[in-house]
Protein backbone atom coordinates (compact mmCIF):
# COMPACT_ATOMS: atom_id res chain seq x y z
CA UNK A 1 21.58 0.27 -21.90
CA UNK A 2 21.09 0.00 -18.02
CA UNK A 3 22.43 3.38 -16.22
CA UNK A 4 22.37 1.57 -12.71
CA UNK A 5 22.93 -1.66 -11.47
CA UNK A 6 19.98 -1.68 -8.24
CA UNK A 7 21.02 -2.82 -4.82
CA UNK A 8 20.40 -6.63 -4.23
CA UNK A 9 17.72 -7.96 -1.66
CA UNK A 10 18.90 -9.38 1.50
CA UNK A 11 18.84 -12.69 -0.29
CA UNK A 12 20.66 -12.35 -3.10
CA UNK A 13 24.58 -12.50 -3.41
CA UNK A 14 25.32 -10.73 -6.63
CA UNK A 15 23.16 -8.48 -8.24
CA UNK A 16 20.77 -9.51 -11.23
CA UNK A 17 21.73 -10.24 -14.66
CA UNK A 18 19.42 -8.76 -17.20
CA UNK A 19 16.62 -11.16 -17.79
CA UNK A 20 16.38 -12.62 -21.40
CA UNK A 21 14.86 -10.23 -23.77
CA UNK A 22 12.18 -12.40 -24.66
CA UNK A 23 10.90 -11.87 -20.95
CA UNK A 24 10.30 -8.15 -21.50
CA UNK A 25 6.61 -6.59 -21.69
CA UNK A 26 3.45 -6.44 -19.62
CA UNK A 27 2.24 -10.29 -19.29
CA UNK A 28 -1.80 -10.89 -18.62
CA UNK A 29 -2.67 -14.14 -16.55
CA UNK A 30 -5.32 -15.69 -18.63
CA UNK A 31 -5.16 -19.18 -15.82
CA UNK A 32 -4.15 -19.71 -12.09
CA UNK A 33 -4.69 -23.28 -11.20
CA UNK A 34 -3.82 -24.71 -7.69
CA UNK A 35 -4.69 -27.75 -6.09
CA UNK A 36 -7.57 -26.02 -4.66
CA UNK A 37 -8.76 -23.66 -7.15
CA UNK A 38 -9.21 -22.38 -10.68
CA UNK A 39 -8.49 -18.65 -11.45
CA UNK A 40 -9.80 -17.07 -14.75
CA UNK A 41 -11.42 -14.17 -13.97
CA UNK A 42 -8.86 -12.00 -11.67
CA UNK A 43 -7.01 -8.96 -13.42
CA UNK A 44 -3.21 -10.11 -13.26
CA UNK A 45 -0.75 -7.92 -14.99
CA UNK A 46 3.01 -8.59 -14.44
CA UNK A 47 5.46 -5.77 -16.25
CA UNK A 48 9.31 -6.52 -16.68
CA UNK A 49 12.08 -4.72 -17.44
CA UNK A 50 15.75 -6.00 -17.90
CA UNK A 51 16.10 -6.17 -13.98
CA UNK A 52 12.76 -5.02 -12.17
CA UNK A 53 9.31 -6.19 -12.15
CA UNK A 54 5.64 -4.97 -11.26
CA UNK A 55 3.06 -7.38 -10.17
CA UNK A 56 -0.39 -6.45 -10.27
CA UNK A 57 -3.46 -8.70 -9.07
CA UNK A 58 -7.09 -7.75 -8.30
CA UNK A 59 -10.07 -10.20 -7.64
CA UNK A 60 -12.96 -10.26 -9.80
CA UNK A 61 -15.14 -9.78 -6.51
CA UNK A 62 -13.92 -6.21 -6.47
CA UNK A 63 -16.84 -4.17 -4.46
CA UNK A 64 -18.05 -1.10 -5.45
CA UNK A 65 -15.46 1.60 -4.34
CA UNK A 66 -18.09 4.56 -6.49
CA UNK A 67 -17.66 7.89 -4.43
CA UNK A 68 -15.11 7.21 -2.61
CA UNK A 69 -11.37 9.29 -3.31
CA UNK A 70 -9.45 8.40 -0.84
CA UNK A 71 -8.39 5.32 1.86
CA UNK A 72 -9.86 7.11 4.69
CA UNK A 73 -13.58 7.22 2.92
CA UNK A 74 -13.42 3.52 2.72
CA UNK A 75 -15.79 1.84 5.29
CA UNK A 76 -15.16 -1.92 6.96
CA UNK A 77 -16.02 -4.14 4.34
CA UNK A 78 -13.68 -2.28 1.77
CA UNK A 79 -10.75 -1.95 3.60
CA UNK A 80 -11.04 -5.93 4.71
CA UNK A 81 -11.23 -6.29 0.94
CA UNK A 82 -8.24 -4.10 0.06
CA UNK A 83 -6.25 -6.31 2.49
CA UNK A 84 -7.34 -9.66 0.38
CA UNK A 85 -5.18 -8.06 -2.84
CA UNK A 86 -1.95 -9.26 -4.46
CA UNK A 87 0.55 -7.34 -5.78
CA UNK A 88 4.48 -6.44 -5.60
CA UNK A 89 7.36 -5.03 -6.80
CA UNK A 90 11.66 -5.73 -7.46
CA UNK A 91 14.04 -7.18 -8.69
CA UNK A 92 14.02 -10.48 -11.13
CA UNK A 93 16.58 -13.04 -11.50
CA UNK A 94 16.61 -16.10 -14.24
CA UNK A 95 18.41 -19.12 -14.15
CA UNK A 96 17.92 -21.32 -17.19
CA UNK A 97 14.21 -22.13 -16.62
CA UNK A 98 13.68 -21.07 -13.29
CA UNK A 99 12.74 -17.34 -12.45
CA UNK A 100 13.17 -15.86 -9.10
CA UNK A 101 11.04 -12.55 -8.21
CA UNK A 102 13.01 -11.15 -5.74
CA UNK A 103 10.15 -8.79 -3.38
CA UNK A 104 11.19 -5.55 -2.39
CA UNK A 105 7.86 -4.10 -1.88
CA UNK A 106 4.90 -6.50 -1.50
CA UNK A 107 0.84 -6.02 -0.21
CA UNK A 108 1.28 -8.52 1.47
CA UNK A 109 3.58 -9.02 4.48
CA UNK A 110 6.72 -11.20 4.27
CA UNK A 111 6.01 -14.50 5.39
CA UNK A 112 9.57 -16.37 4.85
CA UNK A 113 8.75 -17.55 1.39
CA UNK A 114 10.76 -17.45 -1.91
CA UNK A 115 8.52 -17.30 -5.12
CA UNK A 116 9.95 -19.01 -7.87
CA UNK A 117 8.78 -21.11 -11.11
CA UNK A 118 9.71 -22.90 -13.66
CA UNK A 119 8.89 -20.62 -17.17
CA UNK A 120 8.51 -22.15 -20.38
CA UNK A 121 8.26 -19.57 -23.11
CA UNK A 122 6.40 -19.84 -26.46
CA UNK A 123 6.43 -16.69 -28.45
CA UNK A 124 3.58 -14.94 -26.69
CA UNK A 125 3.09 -17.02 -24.23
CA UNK A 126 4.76 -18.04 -21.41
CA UNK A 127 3.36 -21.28 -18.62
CA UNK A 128 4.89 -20.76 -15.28
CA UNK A 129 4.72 -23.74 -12.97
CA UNK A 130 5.72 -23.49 -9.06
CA UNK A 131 9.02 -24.87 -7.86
CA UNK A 132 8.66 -24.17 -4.09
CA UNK A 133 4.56 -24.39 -4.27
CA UNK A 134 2.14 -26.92 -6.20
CA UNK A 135 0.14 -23.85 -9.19
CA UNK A 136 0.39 -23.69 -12.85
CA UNK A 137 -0.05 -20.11 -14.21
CA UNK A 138 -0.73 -18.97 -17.98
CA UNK A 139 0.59 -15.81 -19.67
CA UNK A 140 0.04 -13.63 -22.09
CA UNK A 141 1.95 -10.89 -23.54
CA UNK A 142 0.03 -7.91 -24.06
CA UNK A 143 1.40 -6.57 -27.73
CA UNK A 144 1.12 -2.93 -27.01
CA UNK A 145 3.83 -4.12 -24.43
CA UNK A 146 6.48 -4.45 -26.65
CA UNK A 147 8.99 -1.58 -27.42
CA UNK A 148 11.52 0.28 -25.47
CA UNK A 149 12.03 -0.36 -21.43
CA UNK A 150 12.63 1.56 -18.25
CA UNK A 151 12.32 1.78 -14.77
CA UNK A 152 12.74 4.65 -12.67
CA UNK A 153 13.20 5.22 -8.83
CA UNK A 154 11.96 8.29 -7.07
CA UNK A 155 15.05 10.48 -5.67
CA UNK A 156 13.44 13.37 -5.14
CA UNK A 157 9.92 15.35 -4.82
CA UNK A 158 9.50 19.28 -4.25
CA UNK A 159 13.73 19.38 -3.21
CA UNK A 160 12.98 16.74 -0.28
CA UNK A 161 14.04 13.20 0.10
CA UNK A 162 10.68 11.07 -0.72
CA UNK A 163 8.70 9.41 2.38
CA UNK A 164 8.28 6.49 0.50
CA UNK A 165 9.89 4.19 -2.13
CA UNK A 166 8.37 4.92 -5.31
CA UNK A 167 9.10 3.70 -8.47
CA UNK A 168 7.79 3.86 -13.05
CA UNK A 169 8.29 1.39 -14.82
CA UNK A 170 7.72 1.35 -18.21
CA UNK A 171 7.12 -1.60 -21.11
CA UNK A 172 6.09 -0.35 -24.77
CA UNK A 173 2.58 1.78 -24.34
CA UNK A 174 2.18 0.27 -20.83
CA UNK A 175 3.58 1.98 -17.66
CA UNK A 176 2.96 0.75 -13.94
CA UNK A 177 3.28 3.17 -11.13
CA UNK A 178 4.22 1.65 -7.78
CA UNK A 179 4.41 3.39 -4.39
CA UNK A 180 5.15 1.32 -1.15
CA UNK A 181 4.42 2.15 2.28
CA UNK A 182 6.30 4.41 4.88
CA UNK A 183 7.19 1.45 7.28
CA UNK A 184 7.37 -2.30 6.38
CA UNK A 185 5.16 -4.76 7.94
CA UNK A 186 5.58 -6.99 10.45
CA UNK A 187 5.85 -10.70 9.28
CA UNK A 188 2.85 -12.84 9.22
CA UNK A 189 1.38 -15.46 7.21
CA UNK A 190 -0.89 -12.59 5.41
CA UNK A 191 -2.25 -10.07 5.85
CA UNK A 192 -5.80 -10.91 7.09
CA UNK A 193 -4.14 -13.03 9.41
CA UNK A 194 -1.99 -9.78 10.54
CA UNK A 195 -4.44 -7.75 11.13
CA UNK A 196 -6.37 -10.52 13.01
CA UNK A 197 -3.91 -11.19 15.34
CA UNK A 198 -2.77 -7.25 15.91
CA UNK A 199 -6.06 -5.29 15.81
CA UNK A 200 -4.77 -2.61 14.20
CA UNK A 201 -6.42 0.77 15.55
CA UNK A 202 -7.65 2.68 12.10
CA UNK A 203 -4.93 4.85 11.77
CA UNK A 204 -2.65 2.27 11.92
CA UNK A 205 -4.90 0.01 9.66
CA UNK A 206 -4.59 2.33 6.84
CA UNK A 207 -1.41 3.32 6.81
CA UNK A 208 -1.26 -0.71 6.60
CA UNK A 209 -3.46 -0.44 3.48
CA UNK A 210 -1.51 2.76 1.72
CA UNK A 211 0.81 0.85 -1.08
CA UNK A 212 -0.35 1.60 -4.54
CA UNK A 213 0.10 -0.44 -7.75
CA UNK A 214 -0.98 0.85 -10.72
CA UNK A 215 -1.69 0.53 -14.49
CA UNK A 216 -1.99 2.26 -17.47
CA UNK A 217 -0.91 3.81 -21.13
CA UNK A 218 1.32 6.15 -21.74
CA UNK A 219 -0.07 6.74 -25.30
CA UNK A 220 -3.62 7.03 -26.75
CA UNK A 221 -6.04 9.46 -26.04
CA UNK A 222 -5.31 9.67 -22.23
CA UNK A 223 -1.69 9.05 -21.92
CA UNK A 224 -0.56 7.94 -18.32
CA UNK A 225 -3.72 7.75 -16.72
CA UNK A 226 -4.36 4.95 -14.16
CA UNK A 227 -6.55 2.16 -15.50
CA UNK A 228 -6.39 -0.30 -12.93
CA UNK A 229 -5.08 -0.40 -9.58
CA UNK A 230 -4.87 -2.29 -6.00
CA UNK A 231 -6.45 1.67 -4.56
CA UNK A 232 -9.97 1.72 -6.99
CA UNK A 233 -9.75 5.64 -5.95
CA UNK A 234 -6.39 6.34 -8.13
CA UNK A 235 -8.42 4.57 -11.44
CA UNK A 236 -8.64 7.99 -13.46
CA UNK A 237 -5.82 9.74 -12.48
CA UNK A 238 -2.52 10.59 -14.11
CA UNK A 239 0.52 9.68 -13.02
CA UNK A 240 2.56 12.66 -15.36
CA UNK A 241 1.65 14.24 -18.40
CA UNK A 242 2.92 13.50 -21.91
CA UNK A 243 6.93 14.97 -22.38
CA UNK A 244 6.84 16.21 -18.62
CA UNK A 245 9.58 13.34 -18.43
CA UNK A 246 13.23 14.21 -19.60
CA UNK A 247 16.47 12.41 -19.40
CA UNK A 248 19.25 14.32 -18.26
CA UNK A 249 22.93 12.51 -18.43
CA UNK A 250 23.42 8.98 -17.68
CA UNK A 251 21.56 8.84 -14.48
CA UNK A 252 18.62 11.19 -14.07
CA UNK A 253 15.19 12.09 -15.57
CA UNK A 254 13.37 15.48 -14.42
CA UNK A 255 9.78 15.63 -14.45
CA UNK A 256 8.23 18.74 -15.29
CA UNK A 257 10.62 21.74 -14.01
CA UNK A 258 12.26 19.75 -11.45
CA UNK A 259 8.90 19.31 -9.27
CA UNK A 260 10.10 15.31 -9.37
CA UNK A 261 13.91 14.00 -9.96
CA UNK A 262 13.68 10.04 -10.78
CA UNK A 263 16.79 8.48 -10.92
CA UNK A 264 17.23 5.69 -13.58
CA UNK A 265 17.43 2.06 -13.29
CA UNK A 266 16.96 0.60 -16.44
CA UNK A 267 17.19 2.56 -19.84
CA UNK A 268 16.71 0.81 -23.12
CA UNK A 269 13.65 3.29 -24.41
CA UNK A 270 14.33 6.20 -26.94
CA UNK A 271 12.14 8.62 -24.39
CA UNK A 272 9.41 8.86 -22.08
């Protein structure tokens, strides 16, 4: 049961339809292959719910981040790194074969691009080759994945508006936590190629830097706590603790005693 139908991108003319159930789940690239490359070592994770999406994707090269607990610890060599990650989150749309991911907030900057494939699914596994660019990517469900679905959207924190778009989803045992910046980014090809061309002071660099995607459980010995994300400080962390998260009416879920109000955008999961 979806509570909310979300407001469309920019380029969309009618909101989503609910993808087709057998898209739902957290789905682990196990291949990237490109014209120019071969990918089988970066840690992909893509979560979907009826009508959003979470896109996780972090390079095997990853340095070492030990000792370091926030953005502004980082030295040079770090933060050029943080800027080389993937990842993104919003809205999904499926025609047929082809699957549109519709951006809402991205790492990297908009660069006038549409990203779309063509997705053949096979129980467990799904191929996804590129409509609008030459790649072939492989899939595969992760089967504490399956189960109920949500995705919430941050209304409120402390009693005040929040700063910045945040937003839960959630997919079986499997939650991702995504929190996008204050201001978007100017357009650019990338952005390496932003920052190259702009010479961002450092303040301005890492508020450029300060979008979080993250992954975890929300069951198991350390339910909702971070095991992988695009800021290597948040690994660790929790993003709520077990039954702090309550559905109240059609709409809402209260976290804790009110100190966060989410409100709900899908709902097909018994509770959180």
């Amino acid at each position: 049961m979806t509570a909310r139908i979300p407001v469309p991108p920019a380029d969309m003319i009618e909101p989503p339809a609910p993808v087709p159930a057998h898209y739902l789940g957290v789905w682990q690239r196990s291949l990237l292959e490109t014209p120019a490359a071969r990918d089988m070592t970066s840690r992909v994770l893509w979560l979907q719910t009826p009508r959003w999406h979470a896109d996780l994707r972090i390079p095997a090269d990853r340095p070492d981040f030990a000792g370091v607990t926030s953005l502004a610890e980082c030295d040079d060599a770090q933060l050029a790194w943080l800027a080389t990650q993937q990842g993104f989150c919003g809205v999904t749309q499926v025609d047929g074969e082809r699957c549109t991911w519709h951006r809402q907030m991205d790492i990297q900057p908009t660069n006038g691009g549409r990203d779309t494939g063509r997705m053949i699914v096979d129980g467990e596994r799904m191929t996804e080759t590129g409509i609008e660019a030459d790649y072939l990517e492989i899939w595969e469900r992760l089967p504490h994945s399956r189960g109920g679905v949500a995705a919430l959207e941050l209304a409120a924190e402390l009693g005040r508006q929040p700063a910045r778009p945040t937003r839960l989803l959630v997919a079986g045992d499997c939650f991702m936590f995504v929190r996008g910046r204050a201001a978007r980014l100017p357009r650019a090809a990338d952005l390496n190629t932003l920052i190259a061309h702009a010479r961002p002071d450092r303040e301005q660099l890492l508020a450029w830097l300060d979008i979080e995607i993250s992954f975890g459980r929300r069951s198991g010995p350390t339910p909702w706590r971070i095991e992988h994300s695009t800021l290597p400080f948040r690994e660790g962390h929790c993003v709520t603790s077990p039954g702090a998260l309550q559905r109240r009416g059609h709409q809402r879920v209260v976290e804790g005693r009110g100190e966060r109000r989410w409100m709900i955008l899908d709902w097909a999961v018994t509770t959180l």
